[in-house]
Protein backbone atom coordinates (compact mmCIF):
# COMPACT_ATOMS: atom_id res chain seq x y z
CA UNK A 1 0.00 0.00 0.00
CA UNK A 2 1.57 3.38 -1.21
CA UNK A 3 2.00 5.89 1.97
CA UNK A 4 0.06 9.16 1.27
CA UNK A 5 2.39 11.22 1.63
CA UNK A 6 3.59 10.36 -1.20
CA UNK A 7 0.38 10.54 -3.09
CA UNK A 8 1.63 14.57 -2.58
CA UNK A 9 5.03 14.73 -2.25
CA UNK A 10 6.41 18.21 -2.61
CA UNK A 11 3.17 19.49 0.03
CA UNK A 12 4.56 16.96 2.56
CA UNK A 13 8.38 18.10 1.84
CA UNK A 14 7.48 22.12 1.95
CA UNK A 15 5.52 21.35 5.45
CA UNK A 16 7.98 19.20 6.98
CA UNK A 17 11.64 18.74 5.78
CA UNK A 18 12.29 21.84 3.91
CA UNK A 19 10.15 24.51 5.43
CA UNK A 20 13.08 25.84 5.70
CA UNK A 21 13.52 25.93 2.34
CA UNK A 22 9.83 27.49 1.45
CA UNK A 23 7.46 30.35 1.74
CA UNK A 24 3.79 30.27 1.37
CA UNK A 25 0.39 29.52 3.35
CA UNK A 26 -1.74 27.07 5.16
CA UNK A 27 -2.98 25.91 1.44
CA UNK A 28 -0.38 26.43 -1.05
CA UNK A 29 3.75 26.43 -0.70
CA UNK A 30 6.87 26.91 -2.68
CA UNK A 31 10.45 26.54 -2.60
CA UNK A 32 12.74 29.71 -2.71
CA UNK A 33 13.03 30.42 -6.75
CA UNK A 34 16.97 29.78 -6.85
CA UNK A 35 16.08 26.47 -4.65
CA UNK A 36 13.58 25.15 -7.38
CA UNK A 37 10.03 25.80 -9.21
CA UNK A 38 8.87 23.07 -7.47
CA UNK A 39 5.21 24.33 -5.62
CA UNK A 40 2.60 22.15 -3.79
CA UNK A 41 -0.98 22.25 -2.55
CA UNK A 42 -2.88 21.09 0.34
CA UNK A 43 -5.91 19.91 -1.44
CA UNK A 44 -7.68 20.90 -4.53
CA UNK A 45 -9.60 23.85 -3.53
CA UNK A 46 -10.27 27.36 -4.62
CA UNK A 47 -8.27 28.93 -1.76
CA UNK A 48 -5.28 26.70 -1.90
CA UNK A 49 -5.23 27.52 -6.20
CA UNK A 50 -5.71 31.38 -5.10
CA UNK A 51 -2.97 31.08 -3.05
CA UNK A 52 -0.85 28.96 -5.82
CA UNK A 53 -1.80 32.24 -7.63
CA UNK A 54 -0.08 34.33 -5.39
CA UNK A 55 3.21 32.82 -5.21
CA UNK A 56 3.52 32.73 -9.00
CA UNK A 57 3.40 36.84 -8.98
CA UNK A 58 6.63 36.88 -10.31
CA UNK A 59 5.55 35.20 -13.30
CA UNK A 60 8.04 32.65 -13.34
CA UNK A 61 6.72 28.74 -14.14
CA UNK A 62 5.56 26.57 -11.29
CA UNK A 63 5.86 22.64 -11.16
CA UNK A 64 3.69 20.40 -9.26
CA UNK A 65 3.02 17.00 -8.35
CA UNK A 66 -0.44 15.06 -8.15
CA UNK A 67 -1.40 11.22 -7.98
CA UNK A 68 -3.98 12.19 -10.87
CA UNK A 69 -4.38 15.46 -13.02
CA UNK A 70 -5.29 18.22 -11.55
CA UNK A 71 -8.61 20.48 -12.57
CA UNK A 72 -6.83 24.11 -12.61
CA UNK A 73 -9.20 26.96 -12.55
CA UNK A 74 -8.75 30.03 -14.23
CA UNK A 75 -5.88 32.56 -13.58
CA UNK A 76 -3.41 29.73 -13.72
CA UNK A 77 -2.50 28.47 -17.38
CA UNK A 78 -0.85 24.86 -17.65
CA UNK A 79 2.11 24.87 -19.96
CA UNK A 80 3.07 21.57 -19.88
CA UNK A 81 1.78 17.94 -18.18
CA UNK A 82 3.01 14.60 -18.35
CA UNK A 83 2.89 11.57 -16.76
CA UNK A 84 5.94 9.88 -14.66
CA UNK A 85 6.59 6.94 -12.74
CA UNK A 86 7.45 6.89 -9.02
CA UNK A 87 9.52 4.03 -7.52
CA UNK A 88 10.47 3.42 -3.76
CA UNK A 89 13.38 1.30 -2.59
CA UNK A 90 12.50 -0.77 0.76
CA UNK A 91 16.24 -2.05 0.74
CA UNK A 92 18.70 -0.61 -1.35
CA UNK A 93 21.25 -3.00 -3.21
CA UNK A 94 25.27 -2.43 -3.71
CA UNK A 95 26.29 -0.77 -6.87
CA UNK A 96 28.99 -1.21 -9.09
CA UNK A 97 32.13 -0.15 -7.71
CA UNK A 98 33.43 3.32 -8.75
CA UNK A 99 34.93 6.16 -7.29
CA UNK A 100 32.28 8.43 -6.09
CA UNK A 101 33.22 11.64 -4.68
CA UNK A 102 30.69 14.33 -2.43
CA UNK A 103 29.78 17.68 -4.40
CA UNK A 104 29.88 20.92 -2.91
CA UNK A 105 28.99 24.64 -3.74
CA UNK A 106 32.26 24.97 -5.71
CA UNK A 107 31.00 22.00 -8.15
CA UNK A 108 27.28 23.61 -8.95
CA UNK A 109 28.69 25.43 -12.51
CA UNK A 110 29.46 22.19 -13.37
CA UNK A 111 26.08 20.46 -12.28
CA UNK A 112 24.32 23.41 -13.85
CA UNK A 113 25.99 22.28 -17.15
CA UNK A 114 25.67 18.61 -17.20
CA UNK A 115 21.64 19.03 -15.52
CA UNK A 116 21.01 21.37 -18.27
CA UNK A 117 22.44 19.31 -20.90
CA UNK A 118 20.71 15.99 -19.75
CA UNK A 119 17.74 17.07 -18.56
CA UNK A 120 16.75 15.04 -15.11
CA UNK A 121 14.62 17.64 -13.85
CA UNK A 122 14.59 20.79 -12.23
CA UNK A 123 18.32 21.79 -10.87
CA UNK A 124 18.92 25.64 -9.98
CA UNK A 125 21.76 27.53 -8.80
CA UNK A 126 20.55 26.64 -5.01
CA UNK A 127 19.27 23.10 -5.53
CA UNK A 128 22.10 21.57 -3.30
CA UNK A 129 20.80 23.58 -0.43
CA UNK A 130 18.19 20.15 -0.49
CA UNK A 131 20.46 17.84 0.42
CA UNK A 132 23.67 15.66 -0.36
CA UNK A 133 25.35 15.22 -4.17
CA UNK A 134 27.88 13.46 -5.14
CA UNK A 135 29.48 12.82 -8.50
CA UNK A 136 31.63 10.44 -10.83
CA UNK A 137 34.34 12.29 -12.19
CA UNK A 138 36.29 11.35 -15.60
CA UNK A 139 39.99 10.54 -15.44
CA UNK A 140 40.62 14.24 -17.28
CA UNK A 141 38.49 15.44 -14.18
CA UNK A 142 35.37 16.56 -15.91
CA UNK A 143 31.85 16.25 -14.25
CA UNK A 144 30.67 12.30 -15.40
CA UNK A 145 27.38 11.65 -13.43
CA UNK A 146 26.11 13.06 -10.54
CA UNK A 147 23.08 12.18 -8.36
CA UNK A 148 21.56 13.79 -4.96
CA UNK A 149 18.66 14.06 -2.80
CA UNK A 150 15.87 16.56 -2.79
CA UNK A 151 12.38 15.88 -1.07
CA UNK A 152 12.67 14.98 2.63
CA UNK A 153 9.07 14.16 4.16
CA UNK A 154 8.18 12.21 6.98
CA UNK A 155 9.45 8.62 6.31
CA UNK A 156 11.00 9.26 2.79
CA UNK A 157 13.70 11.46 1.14
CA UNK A 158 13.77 11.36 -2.37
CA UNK A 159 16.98 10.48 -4.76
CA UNK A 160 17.09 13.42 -7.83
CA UNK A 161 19.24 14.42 -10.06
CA UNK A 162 20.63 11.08 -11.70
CA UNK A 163 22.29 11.94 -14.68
CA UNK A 164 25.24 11.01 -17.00
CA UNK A 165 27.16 12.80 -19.58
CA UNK A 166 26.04 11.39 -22.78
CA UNK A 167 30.45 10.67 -23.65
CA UNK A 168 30.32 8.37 -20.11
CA UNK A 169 27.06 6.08 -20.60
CA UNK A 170 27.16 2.78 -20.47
CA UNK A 171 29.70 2.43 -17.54
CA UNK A 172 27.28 1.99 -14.53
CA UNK A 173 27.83 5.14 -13.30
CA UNK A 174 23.93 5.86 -12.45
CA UNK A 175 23.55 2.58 -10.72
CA UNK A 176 26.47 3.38 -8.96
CA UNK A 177 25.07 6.40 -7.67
CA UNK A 178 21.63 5.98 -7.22
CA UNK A 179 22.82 2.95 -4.86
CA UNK A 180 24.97 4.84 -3.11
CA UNK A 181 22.37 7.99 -2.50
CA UNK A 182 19.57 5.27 -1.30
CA UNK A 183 22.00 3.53 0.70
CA UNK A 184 22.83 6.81 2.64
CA UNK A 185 18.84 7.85 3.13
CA UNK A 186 17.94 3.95 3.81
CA UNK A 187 21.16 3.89 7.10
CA UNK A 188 19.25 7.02 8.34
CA UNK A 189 15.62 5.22 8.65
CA UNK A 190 14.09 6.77 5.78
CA UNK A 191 12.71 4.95 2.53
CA UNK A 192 14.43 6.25 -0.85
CA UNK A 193 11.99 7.09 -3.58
CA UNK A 194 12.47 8.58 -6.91
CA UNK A 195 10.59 9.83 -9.80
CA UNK A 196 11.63 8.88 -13.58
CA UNK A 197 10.09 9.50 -17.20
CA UNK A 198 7.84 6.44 -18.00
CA UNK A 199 9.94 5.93 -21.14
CA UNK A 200 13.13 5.89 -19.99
CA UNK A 201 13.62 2.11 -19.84
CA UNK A 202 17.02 1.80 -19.15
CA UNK A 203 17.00 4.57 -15.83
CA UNK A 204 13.90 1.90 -15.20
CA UNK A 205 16.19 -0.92 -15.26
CA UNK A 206 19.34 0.93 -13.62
CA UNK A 207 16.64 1.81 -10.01
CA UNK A 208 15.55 -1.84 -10.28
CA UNK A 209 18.82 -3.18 -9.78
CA UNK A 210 19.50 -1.03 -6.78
CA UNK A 211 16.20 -2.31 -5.24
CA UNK A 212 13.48 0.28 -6.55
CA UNK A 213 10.19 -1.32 -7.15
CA UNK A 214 7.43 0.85 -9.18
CA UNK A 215 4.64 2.19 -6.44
CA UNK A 216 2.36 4.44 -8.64
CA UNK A 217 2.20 7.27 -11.57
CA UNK A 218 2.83 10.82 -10.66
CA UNK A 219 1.18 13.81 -13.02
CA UNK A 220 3.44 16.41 -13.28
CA UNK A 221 1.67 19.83 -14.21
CA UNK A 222 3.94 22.97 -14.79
CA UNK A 223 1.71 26.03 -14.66
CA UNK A 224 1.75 29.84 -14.86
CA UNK A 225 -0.13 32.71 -13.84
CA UNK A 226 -2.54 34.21 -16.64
């Protein structure tokens, strides 16, 4: 049975584990703009949608998560939706061996570059405020893979950020560090779960090995203010 919490994810993350991280209301929250454009909602109500509103003054996008679509009234415009899976790891497996080494403020140019040229998902400036990264680097010392955490709820932290220069595929290096991020949340008494594009079949396989069993789809809606 899937815990609801994570039926609503990014709420339960912005209320408990990174208020820190947020601003917002009783109905509607968001992370700090240079954190991420990730936003969430209590329910699916008027107020908590006029208070989504709100925080989208800026006129910046806004990304959210939902077990099922979500009916968005008017004043918000959705720019994009799609559908994603979300997995959750009850016992993490080893990974490959490789030489995995902890990323730090000095390393986010880098991580800016390979995020934007892969494409895992939201990454910002301020993104490693959320939690730990670490990285495979190439024997020339570029910026390989990299993989991190970013929602922390009540029972869960998520694993984010998996991605591999396009040159470096092929070697394991995901597996390697998506086992080694779960491992970490898993020896602190939280369950790792992740989120992944329904078609990426081989990121599909790469979580399976580590222990990552499929627990439900997740609608992602990115939305603006009209």
């Amino acid at each position: 049975m899937i815990d609801q919490v994570l039926d609503n994810p990014i709420w339960h993350s912005l209320v408990t584990g990174h208020r820190a991280l947020s601003r917002g209301g009783e109905l509607a929250r968001r992370f700090d703009r240079k954190v991420s454009p990730l936003m969430g909602i209590r329910e699916e109500s008027a107020g908590a949608f006029a208070e989504l509103r709100g925080l989208l003054g800026d006129g910046g996008p806004g990304v959210l998560f939902s077990r099922g679509p979500l009916r968005v009234p008017g004043g918000l415009k959705v720019i994009k939706s799609m559908t994603i899976l979300q997995m959750v790891c009850p016992a993490p497996r080893p990974g490959p061996g490789a030489e995995i080494v902890r990323l730090g403020r000095e390393d986010v140019p880098e991580m800016l570059a390979l995020t934007a040229a892969t494409g895992p998902g939201p990454f910002s400036e301020d993104t490693i405020e959320m939690g730990r990264y670490y990285g495979i680097r190439s024997e020339d010392g570029r910026l390989a893979a990299m993989a991190g955490e970013r929602l922390l709820l009540d029972g869960y932290q998520e694993v984010s950020a998996v991605c591999t220069d396009p040159a470096f595929r092929g070697k394991g290096y995901a597996q390697a560090l998506v086992a080694k991020v779960a491992g970490q949340i898993a020896a602190e008494g939280l369950t790792p779960f992740l989120h992944v594009k329904t078609q990426n079949a081989s990121a599909v396989a790469a979580y399976e090995r580590v222990g990552f069993e499929t627990c439900g789809e997740t609608v992602v809606t990115v939305v603006v203010s009209e």
